[in-house]
C-alpha atoms as a PDB file:
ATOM      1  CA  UNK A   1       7.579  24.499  11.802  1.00  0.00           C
ATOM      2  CA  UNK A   2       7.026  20.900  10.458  1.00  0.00           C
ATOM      3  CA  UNK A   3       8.044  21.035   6.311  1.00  0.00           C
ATOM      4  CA  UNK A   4       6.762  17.949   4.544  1.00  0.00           C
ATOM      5  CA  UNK A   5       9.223  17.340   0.999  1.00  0.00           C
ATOM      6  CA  UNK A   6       8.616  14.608  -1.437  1.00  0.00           C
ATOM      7  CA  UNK A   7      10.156  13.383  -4.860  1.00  0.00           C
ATOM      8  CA  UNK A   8       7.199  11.982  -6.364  1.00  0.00           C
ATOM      9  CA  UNK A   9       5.081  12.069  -3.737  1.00  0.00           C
ATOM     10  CA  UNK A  10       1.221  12.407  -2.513  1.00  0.00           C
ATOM     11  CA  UNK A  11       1.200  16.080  -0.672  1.00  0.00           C
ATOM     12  CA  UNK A  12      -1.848  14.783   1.408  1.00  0.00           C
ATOM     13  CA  UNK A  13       0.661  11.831   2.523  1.00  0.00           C
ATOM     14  CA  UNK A  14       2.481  14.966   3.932  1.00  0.00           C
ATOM     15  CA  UNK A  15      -0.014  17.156   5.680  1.00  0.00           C
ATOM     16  CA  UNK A  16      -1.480  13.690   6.921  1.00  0.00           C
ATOM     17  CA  UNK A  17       1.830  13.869   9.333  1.00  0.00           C
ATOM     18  CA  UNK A  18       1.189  17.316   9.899  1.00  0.00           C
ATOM     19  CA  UNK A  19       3.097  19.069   7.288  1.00  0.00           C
ATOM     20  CA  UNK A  20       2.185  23.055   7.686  1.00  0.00           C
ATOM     21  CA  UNK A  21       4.044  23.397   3.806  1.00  0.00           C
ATOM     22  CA  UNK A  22       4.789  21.282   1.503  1.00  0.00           C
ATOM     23  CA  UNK A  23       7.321  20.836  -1.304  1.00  0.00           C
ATOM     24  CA  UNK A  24       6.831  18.436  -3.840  1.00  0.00           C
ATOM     25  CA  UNK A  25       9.354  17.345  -6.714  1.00  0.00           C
ATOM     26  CA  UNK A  26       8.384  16.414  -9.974  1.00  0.00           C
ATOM     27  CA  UNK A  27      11.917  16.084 -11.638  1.00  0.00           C
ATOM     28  CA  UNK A  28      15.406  15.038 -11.512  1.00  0.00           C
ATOM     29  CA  UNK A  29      16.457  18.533 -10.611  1.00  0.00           C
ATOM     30  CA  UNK A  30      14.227  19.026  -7.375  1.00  0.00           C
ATOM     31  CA  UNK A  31      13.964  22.546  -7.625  1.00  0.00           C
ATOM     32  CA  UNK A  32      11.638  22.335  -4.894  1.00  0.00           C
ATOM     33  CA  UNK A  33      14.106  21.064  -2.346  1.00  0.00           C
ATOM     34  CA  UNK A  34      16.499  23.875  -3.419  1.00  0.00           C
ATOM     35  CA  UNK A  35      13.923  26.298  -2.861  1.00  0.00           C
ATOM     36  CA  UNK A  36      12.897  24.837   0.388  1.00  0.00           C
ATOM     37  CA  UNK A  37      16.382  25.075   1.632  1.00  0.00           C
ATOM     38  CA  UNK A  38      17.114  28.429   0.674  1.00  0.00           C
ATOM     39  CA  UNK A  39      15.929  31.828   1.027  1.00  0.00           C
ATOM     40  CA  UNK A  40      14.798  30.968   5.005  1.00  0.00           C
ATOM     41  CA  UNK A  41      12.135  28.632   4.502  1.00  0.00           C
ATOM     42  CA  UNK A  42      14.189  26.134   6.346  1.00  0.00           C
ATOM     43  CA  UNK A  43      15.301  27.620   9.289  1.00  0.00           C
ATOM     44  CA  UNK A  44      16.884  26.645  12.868  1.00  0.00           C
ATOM     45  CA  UNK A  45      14.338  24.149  14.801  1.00  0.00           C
ATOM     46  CA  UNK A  46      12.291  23.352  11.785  1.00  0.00           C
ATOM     47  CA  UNK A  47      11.628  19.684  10.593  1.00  0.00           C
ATOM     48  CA  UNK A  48      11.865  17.983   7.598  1.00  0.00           C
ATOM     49  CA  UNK A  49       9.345  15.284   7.442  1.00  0.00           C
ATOM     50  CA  UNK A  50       9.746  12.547   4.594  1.00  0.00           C
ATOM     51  CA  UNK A  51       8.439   9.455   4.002  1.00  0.00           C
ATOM     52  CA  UNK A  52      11.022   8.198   2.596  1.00  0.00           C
ATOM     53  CA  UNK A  53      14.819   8.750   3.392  1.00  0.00           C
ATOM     54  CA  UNK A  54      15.700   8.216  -0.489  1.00  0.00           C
ATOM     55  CA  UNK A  55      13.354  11.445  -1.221  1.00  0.00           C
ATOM     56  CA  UNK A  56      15.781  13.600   0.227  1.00  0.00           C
ATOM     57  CA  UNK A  57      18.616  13.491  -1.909  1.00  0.00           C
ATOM     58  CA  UNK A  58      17.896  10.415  -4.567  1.00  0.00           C
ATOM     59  CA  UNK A  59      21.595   8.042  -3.511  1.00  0.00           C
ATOM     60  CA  UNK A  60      22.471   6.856  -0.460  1.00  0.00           C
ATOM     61  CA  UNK A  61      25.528   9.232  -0.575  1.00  0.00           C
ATOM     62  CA  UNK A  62      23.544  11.867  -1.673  1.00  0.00           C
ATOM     63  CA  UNK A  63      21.143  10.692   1.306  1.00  0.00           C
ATOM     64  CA  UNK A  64      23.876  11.648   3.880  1.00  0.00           C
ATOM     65  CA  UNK A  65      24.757  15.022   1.601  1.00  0.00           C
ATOM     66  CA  UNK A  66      21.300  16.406   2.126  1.00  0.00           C
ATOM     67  CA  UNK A  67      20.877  15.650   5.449  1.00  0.00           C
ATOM     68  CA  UNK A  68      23.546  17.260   6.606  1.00  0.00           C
ATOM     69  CA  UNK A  69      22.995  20.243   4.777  1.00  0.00           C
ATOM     70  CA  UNK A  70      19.317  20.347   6.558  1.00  0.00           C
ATOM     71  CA  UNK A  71      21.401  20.121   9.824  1.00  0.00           C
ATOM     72  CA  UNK A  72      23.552  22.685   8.825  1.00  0.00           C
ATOM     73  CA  UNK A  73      20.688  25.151   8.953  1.00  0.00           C
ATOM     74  CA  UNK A  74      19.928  23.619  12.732  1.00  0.00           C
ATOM     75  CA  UNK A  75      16.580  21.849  11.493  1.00  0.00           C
ATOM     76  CA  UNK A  76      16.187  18.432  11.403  1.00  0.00           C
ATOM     77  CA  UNK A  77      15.498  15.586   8.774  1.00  0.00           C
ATOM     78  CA  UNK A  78      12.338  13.070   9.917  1.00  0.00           C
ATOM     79  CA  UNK A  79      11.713   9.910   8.180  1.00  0.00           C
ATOM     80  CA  UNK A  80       7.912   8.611   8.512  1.00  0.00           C
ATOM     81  CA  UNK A  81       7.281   5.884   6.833  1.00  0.00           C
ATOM     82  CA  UNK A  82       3.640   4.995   5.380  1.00  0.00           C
ATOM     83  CA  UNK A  83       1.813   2.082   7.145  1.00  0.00           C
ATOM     84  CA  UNK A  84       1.055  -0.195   4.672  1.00  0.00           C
ATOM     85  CA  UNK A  85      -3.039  -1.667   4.976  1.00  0.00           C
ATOM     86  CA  UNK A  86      -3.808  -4.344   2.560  1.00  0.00           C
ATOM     87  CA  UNK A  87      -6.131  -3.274  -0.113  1.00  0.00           C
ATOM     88  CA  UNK A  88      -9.954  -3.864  -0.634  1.00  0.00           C
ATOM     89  CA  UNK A  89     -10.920  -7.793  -0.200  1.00  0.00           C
ATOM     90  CA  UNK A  90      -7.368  -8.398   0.549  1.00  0.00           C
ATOM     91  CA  UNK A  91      -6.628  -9.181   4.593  1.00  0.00           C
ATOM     92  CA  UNK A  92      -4.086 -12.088   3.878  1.00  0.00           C
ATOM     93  CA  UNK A  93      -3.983 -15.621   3.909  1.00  0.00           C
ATOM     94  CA  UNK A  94      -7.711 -17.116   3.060  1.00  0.00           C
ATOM     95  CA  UNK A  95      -9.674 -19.196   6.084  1.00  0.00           C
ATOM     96  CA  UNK A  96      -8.441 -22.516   6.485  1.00  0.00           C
ATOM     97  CA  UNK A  97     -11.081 -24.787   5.198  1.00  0.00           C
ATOM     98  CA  UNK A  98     -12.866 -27.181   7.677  1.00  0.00           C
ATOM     99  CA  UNK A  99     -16.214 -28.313   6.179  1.00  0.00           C
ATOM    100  CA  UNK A 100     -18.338 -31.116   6.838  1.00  0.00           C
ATOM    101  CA  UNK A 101     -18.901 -33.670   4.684  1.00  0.00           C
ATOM    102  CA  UNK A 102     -21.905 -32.570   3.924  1.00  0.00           C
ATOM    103  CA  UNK A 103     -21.058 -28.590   3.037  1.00  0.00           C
ATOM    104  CA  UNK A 104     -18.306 -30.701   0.953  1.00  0.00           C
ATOM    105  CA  UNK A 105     -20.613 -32.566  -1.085  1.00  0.00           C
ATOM    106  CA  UNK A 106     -23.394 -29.626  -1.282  1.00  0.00           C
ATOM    107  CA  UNK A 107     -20.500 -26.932  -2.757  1.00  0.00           C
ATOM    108  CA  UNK A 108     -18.903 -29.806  -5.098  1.00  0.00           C
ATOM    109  CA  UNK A 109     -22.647 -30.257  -6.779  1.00  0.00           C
ATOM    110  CA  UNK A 110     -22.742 -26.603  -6.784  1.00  0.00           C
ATOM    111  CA  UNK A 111     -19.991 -26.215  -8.522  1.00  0.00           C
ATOM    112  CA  UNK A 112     -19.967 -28.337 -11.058  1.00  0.00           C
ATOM    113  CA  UNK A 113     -23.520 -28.302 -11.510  1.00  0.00           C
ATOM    114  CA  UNK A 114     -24.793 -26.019 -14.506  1.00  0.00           C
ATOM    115  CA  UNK A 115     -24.021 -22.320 -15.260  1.00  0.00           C
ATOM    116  CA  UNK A 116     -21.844 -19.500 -15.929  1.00  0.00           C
ATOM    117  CA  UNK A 117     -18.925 -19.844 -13.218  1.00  0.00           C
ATOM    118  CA  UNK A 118     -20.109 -16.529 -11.241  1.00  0.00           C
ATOM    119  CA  UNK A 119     -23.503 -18.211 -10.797  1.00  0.00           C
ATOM    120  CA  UNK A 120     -21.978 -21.347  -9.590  1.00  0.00           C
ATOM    121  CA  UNK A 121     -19.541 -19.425  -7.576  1.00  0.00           C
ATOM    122  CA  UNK A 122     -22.503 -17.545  -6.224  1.00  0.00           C
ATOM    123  CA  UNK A 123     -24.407 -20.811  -5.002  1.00  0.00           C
ATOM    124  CA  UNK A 124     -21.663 -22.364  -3.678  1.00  0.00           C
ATOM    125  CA  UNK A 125     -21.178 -19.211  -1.528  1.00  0.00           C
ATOM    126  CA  UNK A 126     -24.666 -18.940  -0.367  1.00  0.00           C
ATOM    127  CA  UNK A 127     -25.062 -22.574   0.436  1.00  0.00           C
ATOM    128  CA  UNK A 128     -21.416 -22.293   2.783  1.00  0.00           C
ATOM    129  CA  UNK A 129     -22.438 -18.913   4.114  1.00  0.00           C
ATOM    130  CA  UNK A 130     -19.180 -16.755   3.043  1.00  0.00           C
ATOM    131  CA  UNK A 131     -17.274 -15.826   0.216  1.00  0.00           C
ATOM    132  CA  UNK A 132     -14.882 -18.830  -1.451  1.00  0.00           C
ATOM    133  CA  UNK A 133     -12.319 -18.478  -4.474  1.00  0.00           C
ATOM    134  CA  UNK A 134     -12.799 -19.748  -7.467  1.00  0.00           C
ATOM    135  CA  UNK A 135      -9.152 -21.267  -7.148  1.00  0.00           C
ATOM    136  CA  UNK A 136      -9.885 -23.117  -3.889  1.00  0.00           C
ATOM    137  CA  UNK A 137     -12.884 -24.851  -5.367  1.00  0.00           C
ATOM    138  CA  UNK A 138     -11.177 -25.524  -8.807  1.00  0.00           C
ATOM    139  CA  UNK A 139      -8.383 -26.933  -7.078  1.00  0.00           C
ATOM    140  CA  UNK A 140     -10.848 -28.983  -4.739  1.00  0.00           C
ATOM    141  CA  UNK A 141     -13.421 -30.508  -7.290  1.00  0.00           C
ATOM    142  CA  UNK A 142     -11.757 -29.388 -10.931  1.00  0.00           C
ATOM    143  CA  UNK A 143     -13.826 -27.651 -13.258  1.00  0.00           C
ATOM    144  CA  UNK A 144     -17.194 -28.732 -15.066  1.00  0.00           C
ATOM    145  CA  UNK A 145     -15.579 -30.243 -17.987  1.00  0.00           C
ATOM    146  CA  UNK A 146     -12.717 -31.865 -16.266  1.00  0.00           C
ATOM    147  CA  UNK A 147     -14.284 -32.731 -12.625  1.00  0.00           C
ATOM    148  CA  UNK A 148     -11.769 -34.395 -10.298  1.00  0.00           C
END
């Protein structure tokens, strides 16, 4: 049987890896692990899935203490880590910027022609045909008050 534990965790994290129960710990005392170790909910051939090493005991040396107390029962301790996908709008460095004199001049009057700065931000992105920062063209063509 696969046993998904956590200290603080997300119990759908756990069943995600295919977790048939779940123990989550809310405090210091993990009251959960103790109950998950004892009265033969952990028994021989089971695994332990965590995402994290640390959730098992809290220390390094308390790491190794837990673990072998799991493989004292003949189960074993697996650590799955979460794969880590940038968030919303965020898929790393921005597009290196390669425009034509002409999209150059056309976004500069854009932006530092008249309007809120989402409206000129808006032009500027319809006129290159994808979404810009604000901090690339600030840093390009300075502001409306203080043009470069």
């Amino acid at each position: 049987m696969k046993i998904g534990y956590g200290y603080r965790r997300n119990a759908a994290d756990l069943t995600a890896l295919g977790a048939e129960k779940v123990f989550i710990d809310v405090d210091r005392r993990r009251s959960q692990r103790d109950l998950m170790l004892s009265e033969g909910r952990c028994r021989e051939d089971d695994e332990i899935l965590v995402l994290y090493l640390r959730d098992l005991g809290g220390s390094p040396k308390a790491d190794i203490v837990w673990r072998e107390k799991v493989e004292a029962l003949g189960a074993t301790v697996t650590e799955r880590r979460p794969v880590k996908k940038p968030g919303p709008g965020r898929t790393g460095r921005p597009k290196k910027v390669n425009w034509t004199e002409e999209q150059t001049l056309g976004a500069k009057s854009r932006w530092l022609g008249p309007g809120t700065e989402a409206v000129r931000l808006e032009r500027v992105e319809d006129f290159i045909g994808y979404k810009v920062g604000k901090g690339l063209l600030s840093g390009r063509f300075g502001v409306p008050s203080n043009p470069k």
